[in-house]
Protein backbone atom coordinates (compact mmCIF):
# COMPACT_ATOMS: atom_id res chain seq x y z
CA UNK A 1 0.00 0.00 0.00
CA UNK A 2 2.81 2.41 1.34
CA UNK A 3 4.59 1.97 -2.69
CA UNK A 4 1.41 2.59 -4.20
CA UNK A 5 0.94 5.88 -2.23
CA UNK A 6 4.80 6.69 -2.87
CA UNK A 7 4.20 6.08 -6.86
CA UNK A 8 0.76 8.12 -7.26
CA UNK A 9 1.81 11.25 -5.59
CA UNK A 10 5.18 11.27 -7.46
CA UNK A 11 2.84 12.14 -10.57
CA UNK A 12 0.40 14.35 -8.65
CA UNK A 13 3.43 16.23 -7.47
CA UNK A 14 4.55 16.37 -10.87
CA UNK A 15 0.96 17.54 -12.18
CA UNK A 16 0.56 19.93 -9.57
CA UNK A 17 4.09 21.79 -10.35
CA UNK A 18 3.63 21.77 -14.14
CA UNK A 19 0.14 23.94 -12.76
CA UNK A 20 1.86 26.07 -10.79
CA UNK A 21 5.10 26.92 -13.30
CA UNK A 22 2.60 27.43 -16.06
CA UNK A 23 1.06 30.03 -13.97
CA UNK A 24 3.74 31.63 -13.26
CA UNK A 25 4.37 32.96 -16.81
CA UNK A 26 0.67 32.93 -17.43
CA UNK A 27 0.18 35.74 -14.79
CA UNK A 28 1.35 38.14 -17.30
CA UNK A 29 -0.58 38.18 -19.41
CA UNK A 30 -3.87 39.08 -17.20
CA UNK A 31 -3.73 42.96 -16.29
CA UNK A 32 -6.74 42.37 -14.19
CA UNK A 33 -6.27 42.36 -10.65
CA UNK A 34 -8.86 40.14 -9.64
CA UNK A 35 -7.76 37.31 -11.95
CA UNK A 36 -4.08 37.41 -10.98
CA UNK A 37 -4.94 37.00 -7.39
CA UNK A 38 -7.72 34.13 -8.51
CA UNK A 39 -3.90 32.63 -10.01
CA UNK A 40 -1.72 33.64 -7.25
CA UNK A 41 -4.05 31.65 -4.92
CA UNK A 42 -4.17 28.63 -7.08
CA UNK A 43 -0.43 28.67 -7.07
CA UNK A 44 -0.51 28.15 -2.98
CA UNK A 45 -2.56 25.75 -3.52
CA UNK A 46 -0.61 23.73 -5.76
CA UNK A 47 2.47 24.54 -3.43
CA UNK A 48 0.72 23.08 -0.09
CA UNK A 49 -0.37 19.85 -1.82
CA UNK A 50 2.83 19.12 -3.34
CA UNK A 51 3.98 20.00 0.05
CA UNK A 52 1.56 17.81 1.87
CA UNK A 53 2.01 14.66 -0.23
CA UNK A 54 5.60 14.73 -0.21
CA UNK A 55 5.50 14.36 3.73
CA UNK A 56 2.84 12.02 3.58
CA UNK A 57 5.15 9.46 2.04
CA UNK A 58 8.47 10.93 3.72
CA UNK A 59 6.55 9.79 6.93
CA UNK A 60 5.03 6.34 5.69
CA UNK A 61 8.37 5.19 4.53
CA UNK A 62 10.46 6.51 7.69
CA UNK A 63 7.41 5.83 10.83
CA UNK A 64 8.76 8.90 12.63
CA UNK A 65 6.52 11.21 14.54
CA UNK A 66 9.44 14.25 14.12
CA UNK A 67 8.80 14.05 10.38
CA UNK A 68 5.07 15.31 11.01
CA UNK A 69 6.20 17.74 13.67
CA UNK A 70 8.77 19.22 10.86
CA UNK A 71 5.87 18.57 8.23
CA UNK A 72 3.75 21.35 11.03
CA UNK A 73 6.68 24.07 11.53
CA UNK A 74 7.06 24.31 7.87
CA UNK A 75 3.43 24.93 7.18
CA UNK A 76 3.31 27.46 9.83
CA UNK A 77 6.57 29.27 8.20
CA UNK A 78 4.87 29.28 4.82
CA UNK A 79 1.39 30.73 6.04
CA UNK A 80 3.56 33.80 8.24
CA UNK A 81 5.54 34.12 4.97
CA UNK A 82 2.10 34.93 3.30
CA UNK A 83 0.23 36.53 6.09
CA UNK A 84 3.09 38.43 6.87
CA UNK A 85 4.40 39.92 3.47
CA UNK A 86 0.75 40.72 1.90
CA UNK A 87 -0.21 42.87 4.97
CA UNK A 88 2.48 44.33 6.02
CA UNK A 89 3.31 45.62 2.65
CA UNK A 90 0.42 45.23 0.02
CA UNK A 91 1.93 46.46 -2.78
CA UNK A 92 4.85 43.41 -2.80
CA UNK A 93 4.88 41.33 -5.49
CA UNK A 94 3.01 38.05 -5.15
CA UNK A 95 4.62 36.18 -7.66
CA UNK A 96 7.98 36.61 -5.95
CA UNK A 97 6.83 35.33 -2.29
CA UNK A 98 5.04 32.26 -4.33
CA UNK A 99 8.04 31.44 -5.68
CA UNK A 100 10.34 32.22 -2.85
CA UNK A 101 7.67 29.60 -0.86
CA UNK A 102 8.18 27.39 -3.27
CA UNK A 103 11.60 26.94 -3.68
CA UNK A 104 11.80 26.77 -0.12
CA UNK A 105 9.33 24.02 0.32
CA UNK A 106 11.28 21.61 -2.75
CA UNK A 107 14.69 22.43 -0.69
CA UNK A 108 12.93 21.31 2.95
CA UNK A 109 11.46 18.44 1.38
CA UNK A 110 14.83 16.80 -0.37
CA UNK A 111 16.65 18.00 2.96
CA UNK A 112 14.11 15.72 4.99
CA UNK A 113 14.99 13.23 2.58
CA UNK A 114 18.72 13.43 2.57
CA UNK A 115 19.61 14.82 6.23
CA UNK A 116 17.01 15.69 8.78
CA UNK A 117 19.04 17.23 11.55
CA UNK A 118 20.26 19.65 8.03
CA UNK A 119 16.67 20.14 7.48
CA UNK A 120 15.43 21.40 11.06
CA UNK A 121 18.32 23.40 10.17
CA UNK A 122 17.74 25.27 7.26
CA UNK A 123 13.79 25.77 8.78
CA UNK A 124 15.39 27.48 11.55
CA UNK A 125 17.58 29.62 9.49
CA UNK A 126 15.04 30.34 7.15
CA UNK A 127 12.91 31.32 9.59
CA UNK A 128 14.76 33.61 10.96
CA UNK A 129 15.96 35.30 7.81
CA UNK A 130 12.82 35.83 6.86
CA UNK A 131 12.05 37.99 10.28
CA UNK A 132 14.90 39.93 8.95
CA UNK A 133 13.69 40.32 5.86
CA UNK A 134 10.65 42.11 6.75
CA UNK A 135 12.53 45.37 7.83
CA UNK A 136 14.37 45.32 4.36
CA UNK A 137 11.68 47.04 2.23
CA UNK A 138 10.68 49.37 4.19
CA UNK A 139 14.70 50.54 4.56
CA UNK A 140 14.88 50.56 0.55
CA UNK A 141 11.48 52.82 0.50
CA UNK A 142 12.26 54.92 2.72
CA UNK A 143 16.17 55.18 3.13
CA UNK A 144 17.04 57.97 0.21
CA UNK A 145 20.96 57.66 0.62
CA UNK A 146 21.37 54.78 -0.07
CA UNK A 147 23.03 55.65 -3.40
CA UNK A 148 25.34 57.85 -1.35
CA UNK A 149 27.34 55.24 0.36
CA UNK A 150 29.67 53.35 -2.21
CA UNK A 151 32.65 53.81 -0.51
CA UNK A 152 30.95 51.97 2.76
CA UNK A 153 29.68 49.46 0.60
CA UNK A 154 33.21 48.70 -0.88
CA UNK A 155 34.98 48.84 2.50
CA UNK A 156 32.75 46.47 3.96
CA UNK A 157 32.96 43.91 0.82
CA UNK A 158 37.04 44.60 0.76
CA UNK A 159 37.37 44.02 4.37
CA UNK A 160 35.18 40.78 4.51
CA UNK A 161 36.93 39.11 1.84
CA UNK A 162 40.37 40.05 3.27
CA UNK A 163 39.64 38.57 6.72
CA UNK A 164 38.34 35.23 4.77
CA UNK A 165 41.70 35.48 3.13
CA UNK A 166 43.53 35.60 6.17
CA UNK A 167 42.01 33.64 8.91
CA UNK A 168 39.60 31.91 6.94
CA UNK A 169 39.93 27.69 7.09
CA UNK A 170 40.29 25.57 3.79
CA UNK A 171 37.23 23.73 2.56
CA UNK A 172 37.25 21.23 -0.21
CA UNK A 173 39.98 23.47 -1.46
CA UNK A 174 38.90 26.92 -0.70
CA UNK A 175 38.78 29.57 1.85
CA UNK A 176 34.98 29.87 1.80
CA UNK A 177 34.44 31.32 6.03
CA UNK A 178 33.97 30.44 9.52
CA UNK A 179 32.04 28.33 11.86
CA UNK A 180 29.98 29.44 14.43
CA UNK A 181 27.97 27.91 16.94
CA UNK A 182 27.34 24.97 14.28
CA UNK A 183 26.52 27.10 11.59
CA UNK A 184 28.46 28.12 8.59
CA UNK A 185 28.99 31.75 8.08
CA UNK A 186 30.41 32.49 4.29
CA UNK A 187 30.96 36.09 4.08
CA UNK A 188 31.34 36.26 0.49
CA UNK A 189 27.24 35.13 -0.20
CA UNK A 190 26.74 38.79 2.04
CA UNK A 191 29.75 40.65 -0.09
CA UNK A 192 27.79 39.75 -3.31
CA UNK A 193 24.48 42.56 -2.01
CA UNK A 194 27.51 45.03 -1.36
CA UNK A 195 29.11 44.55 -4.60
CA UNK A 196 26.11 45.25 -6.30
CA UNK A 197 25.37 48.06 -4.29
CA UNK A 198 29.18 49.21 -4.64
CA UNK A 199 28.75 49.38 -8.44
CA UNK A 200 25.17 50.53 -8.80
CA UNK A 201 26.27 53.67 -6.93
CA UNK A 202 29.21 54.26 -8.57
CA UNK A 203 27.63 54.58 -11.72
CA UNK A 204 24.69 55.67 -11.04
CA UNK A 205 27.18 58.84 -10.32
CA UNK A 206 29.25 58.72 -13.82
CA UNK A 207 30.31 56.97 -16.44
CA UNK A 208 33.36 58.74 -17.56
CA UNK A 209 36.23 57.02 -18.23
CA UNK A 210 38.60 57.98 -15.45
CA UNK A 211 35.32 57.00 -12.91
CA UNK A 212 35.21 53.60 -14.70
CA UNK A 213 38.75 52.89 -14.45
CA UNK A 214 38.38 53.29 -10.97
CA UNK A 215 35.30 51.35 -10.43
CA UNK A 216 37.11 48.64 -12.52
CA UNK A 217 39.90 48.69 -9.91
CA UNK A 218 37.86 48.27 -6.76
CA UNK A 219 35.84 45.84 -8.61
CA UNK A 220 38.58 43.92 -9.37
CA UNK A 221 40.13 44.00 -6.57
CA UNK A 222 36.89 42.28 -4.85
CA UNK A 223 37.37 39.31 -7.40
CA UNK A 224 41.18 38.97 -6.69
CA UNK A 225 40.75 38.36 -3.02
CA UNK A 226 38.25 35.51 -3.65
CA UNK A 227 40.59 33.97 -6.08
CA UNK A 228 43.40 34.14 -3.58
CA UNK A 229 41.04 32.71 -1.21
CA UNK A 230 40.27 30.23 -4.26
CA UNK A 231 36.41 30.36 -3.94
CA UNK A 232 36.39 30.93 -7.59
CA UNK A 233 32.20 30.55 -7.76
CA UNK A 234 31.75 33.50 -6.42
CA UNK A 235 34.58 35.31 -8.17
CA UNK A 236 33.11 34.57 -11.37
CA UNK A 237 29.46 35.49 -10.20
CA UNK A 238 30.84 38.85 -9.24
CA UNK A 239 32.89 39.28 -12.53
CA UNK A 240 29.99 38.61 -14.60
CA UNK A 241 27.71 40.56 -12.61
CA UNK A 242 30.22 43.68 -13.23
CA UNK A 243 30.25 43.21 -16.61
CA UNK A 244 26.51 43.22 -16.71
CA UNK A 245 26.00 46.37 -15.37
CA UNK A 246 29.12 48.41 -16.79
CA UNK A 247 27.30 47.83 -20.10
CA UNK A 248 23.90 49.17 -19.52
CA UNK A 249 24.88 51.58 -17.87
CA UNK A 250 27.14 52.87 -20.20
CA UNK A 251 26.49 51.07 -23.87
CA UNK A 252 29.65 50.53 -24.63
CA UNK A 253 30.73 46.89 -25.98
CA UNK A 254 34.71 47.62 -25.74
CA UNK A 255 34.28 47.44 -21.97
CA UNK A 256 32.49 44.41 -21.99
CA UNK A 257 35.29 43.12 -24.20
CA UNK A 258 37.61 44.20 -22.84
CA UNK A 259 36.25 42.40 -19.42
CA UNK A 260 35.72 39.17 -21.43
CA UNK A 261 39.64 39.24 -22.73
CA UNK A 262 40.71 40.07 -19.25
CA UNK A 263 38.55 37.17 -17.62
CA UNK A 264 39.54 34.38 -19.95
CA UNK A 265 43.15 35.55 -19.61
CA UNK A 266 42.55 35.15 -15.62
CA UNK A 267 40.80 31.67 -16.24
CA UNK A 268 43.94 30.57 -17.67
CA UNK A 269 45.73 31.74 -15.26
CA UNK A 270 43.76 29.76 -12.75
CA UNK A 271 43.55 26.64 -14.84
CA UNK A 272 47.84 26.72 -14.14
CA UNK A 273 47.73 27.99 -10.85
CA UNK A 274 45.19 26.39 -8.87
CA UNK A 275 45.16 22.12 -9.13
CA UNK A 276 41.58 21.36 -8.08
CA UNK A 277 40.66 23.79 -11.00
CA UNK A 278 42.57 21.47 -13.66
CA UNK A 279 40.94 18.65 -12.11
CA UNK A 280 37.18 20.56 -12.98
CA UNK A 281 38.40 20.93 -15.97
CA UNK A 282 39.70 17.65 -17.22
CA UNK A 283 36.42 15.83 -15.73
CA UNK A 284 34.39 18.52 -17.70
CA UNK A 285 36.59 17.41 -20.78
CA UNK A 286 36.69 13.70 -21.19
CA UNK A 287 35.05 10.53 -20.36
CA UNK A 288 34.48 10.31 -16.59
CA UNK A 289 33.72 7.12 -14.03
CA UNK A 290 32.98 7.12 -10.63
CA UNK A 291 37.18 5.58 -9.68
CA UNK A 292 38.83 8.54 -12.11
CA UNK A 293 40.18 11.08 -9.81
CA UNK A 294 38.57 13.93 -9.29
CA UNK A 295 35.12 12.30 -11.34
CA UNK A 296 33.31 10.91 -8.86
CA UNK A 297 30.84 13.36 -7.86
CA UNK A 298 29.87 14.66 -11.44
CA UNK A 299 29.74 10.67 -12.37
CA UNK A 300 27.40 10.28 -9.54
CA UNK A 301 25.23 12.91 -10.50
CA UNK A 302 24.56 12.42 -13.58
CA UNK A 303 23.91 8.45 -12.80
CA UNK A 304 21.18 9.65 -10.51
CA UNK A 305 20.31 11.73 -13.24
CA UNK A 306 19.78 9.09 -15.73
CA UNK A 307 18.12 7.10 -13.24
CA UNK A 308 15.24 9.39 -12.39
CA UNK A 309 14.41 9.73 -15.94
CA UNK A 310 11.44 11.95 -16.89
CA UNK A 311 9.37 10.90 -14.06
CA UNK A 312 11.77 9.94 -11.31
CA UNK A 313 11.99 6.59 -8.94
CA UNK A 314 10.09 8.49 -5.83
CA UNK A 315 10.53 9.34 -2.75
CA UNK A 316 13.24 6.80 -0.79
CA UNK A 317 12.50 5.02 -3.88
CA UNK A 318 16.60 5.97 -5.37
CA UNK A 319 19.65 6.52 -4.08
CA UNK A 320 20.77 9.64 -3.74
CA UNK A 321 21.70 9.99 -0.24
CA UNK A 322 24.70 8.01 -2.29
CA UNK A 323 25.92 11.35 -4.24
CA UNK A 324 28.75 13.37 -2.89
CA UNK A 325 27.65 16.87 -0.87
CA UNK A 326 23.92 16.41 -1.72
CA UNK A 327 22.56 18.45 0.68
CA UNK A 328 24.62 21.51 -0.95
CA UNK A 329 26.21 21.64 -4.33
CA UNK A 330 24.61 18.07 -6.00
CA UNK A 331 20.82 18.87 -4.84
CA UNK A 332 19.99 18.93 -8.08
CA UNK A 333 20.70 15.57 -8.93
CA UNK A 334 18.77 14.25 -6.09
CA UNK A 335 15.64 16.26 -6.79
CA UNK A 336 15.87 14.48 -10.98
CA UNK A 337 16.93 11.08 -9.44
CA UNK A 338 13.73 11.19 -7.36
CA UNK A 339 11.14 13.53 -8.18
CA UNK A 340 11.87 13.04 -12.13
CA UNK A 341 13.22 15.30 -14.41
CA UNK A 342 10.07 16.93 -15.64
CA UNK A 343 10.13 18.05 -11.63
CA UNK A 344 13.77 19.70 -12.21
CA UNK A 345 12.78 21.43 -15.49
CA UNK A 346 9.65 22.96 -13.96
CA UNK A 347 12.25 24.20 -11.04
CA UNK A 348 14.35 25.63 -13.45
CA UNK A 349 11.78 27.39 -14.88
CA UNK A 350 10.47 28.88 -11.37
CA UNK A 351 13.93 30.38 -10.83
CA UNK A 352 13.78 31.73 -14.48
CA UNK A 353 9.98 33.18 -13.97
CA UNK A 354 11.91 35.01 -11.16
CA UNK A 355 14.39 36.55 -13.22
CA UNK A 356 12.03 37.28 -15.56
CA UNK A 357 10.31 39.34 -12.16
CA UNK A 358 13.61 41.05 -11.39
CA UNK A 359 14.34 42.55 -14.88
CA UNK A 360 10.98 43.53 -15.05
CA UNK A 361 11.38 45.49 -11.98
CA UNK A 362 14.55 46.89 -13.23
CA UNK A 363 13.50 48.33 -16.85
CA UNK A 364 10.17 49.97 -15.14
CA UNK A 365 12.35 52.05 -12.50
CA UNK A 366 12.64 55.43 -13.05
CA UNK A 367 16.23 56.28 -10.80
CA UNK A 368 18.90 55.01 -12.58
CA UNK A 369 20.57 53.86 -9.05
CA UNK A 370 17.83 51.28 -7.91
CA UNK A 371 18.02 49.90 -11.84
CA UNK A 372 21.27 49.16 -11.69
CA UNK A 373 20.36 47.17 -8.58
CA UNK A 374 18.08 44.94 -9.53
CA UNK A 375 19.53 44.25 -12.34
CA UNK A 376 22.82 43.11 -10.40
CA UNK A 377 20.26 41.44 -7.90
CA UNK A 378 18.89 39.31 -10.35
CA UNK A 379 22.08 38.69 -12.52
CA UNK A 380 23.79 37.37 -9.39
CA UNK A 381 20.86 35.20 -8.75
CA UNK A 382 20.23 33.50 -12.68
CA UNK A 383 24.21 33.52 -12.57
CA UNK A 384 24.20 31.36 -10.06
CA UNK A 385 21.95 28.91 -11.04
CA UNK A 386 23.39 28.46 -14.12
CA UNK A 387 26.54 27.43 -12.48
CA UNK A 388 25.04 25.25 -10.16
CA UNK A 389 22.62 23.32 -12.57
CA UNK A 390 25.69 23.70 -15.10
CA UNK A 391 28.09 22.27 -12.94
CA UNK A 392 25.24 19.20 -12.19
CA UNK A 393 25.11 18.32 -15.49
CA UNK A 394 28.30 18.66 -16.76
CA UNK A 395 27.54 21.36 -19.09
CA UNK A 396 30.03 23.49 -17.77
CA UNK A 397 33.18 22.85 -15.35
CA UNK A 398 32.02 22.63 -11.47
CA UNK A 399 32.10 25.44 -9.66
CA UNK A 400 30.93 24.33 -6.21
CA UNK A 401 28.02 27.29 -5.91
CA UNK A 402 24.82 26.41 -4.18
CA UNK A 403 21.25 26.34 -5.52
CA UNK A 404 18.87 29.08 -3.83
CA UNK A 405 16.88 28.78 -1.53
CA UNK A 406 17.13 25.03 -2.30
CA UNK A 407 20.22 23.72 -1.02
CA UNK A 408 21.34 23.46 2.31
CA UNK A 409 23.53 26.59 3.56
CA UNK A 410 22.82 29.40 6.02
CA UNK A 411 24.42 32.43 4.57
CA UNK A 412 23.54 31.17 1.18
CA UNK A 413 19.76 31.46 2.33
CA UNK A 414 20.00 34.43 4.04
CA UNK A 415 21.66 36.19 1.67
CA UNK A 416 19.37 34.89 -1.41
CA UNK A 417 16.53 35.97 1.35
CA UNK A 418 17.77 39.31 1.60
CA UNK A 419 18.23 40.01 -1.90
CA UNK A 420 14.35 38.94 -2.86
CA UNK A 421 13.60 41.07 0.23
CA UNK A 422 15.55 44.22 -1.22
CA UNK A 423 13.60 43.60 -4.77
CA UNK A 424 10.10 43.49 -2.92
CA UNK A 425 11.20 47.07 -1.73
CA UNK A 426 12.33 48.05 -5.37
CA UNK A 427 8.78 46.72 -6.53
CA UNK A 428 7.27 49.09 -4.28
CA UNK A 429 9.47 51.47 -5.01
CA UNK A 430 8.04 51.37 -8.71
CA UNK A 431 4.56 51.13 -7.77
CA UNK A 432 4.47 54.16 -5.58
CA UNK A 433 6.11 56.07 -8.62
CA UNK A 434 3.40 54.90 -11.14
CA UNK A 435 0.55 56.15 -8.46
CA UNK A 436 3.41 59.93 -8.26
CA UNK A 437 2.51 59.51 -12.02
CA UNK A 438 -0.82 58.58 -11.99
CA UNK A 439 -1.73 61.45 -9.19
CA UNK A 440 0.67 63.95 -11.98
CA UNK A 441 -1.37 62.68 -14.67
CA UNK A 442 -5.36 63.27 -13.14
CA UNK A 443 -3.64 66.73 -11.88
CA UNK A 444 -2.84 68.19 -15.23
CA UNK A 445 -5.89 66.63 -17.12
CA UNK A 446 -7.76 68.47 -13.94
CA UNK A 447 -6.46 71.68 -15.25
CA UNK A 448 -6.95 71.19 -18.71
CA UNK A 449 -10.18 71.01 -18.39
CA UNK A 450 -10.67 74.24 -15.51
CA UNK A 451 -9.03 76.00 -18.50
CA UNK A 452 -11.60 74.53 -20.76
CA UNK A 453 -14.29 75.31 -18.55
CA UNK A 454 -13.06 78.99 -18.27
CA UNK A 455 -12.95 79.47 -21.77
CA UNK A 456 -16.38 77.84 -23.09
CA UNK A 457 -17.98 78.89 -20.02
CA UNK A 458 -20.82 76.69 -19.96
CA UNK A 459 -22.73 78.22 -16.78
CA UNK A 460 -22.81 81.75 -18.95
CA UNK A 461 -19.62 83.36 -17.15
CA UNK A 462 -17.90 85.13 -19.66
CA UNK A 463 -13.92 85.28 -20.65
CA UNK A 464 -12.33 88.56 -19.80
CA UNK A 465 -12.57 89.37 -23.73
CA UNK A 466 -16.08 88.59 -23.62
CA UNK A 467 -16.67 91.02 -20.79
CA UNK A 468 -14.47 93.43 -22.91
CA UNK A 469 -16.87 93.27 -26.22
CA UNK A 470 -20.00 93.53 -24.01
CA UNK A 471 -19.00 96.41 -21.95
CA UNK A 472 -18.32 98.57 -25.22
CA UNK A 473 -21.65 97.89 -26.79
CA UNK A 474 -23.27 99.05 -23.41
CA UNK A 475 -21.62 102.35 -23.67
CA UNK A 476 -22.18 102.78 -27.32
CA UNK A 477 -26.42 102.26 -26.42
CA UNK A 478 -25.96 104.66 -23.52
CA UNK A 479 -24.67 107.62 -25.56
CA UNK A 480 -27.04 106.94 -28.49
């Protein structure tokens, strides 16, 4: 009975997310209100089942009471998230907390999967990140200087990296942070928000050469302490972000060519310098099997991969508690290997309906400043998928970057948390200046038509001229 249960809701959880992803992009095309909440609801509908089901067999197949107590906190979390976020600030973007829910709710469900204690963990973190979260908006709305601080911002991302660089332990080959009180602190997920903010401001201010040069050399000098530290994910996330947002903010492709020369210049560089990067490399390259050195995590993946198929073994039904760092960099894998790959895909395509948010947000702002930042916002956050999902699936060389919202890592959630936060406050940002228009607009079509009322006169006032002409043919009568 229990395998029956586990191999119908693999397919109603696959049916319920192909609902909800098609909604996502369906949403806009409806400018009535009424019908995109009608779809906004239907999403958390879809969300809680596939939620609900996926804990219904997670607790048949393990017979442990925590599972349902987990199953409870999570449900809680997801109804504040929604309470919380649509009345406290009405005019945030539903979309975005829909998919922020639901990314969160495929990431605790694989975590319960893989490692429990990991995902009590990441339900804690999350959360309390998004308590924090809450007071971001309202700082972007109503904090004016915040394009006024760049030097801050690149003091605080110089200095971070630096102590990483300097104090920081090696893990799997890289300085990524520190450890405290059981949870991992990774400064650089944090320094990726001040970068952005760093370069926003900057050129928000000018665009002349000598003012790019020097942006260039702060900017570069961000990326050159993470690949001393060797965390060489994030260096390229920031480099690409940067090169982003140099060129619409300036149209000019020699920069951006100039970037791309420098870049694969410094990529060769690494490829001689740094071992563990040859060893990405050559497993990206040729043949791989799980005994080849260096292979056996990308050889693992894409076995579970292959094994899920389109519609994926089900829950406990595969193996991929057997793949290398699951919980973190190989989530991916797991979610194909047992949810299916249809599953994946329609996660891929939430994260892209996201982007899709972000740059939508960015070309409807008005000050140059907050552009720029979403735009870096949501470059940093595609980027970064692509690596991960890349790196999965062999498409590109691994990096070692972390899905989302998805896999486990505290200052990878908070972070990602933060920077959907910040975006909420850009998206009221641009509503309250469409109502500054709006309230412009009924102003001057108010008096437009006072000036047409003055001028027809339709309650038999008269114009000044009028008055004039009338006045004179009085006096002529009077004399005659």
């Amino acid at each position: 009975m229990v395998n029956i249960i586990v191999e119908l809701s693999k397919y109603l959880m696959i049916i319920c997310i192909a609902i909800y992803t098609y909604e996502c992009f369906s949403v806009f095309g409806y400018q009535e209100e009424r019908k995109r909440r009608k779809i906004l609801r239907r999403q958390n509908v879809m969300m809680f089942a596939i939620h609900f089901m996926a804990y219904l067999v997670l607790y048949l197949k393990t017979d442990e009471k925590k599972v349902l107590i987990l199953y409870g906190m999570e449900v809680i979390f997801f109804v504040a998230i929604i309470l919380l976020y649509t009345k406290i600030y009405p005019k945030v973007s539903r979309l975005i907390v829909n998919n922020m829910c639901m990314l969160f709710s495929i990431g605790f469900i694989m975590l319960t999967r893989l490692k429990f204690d990991n995902a009590v963990k990441q339900c804690v973190i999350a959360s309390g990140a998004m308590l924090l979260s809450l007071l971001v908006p309202v700082i972007v709305r109503k904090v004016k200087a915040l394009c006024d601080w760049e030097w801050l911002y690149a003091g605080i991302g110089i200095v971070a990296l630096l102590i990483v660089f300097l104090f920081a332990g090696k893990s799997g080959g890289a300085k990524l942070g520190f450890s405290i009180a059981g949870f991992g602190v990774q400064p650089s997920e944090f320094v990726k928000i001040t970068f952005v903010f760093f370069v926003a401001a900057r050129l928000q201010k000018s665009t002349k050469f000598k003012d790019v040069v020097v942006t260039t050399i702060l900017a570069a000098l961000h990326v050159l302490l993470l690949v001393m530290s060797t965390d060489l994910g994030a260096a390229l996330i920031l480099f690409v972000v940067y090169l982003v947002m140099l060129y619409v903010a300036t149209r000019q492709p020699l920069y951006v060519l100039a970037g791309l020369s420098a870049g694969s210049v410094a990529a060769v560089g690494a490829y001689f310098l740094f071992s563990h990067v040859r060893t990405r490399v050559q497993v990206w390259k040729g043949p791989i099997s799980p005994e080849s050195a260096g292979g056996h995590q990308v050889a693992q993946a894409l076995f579970a991969i292959g094994t899920g198929s389109w519609f994926g073994m089900g829950l406990y039904q595969g193996a991929a508690n057997t793949i290398p760092v699951a919980t973190e960099d190989f989530i991916f894998a797991a979610i194909a290997e047992e949810l299916g790959l249809i599953f994946a895909l329609c996660l891929i395509l939430i994260c892209i309906s996201c982007y899709v948010m972000f740059l939508n947000i960015a070309m409807q702002l008005h000050n140059i400043f907050y552009k720029l930042v979403a735009l870096g916002l949501g470059t940093c956050y595609i980027f970064q998928i692509f690596l991960t999902i890349g790196g999965v699936t062999k498409f590109i060389p691994l990096t070692g970057v972390t899905l989302p919202l998805v896999s486990y890592g505290g200052s990878s959630v908070l972070s990602t948390v933060i920077m959907f936060a910040i975006i909420q406050g850009l998206y009221v940002l641009r509503e309250d200046e469409e109502e500054d228009i709006e309230r412009e607009k009924t102003r001057q079509e108010r008096q437009k038509a006072v000036s047409r009322r003055r001028s027809s006169d339709p309650y038999g006032r008269r114009s000044g001229q009028q008055v004039r002409t009338a006045s004179g043919r009085y006096e002529e009568r009077r004399k005659k």
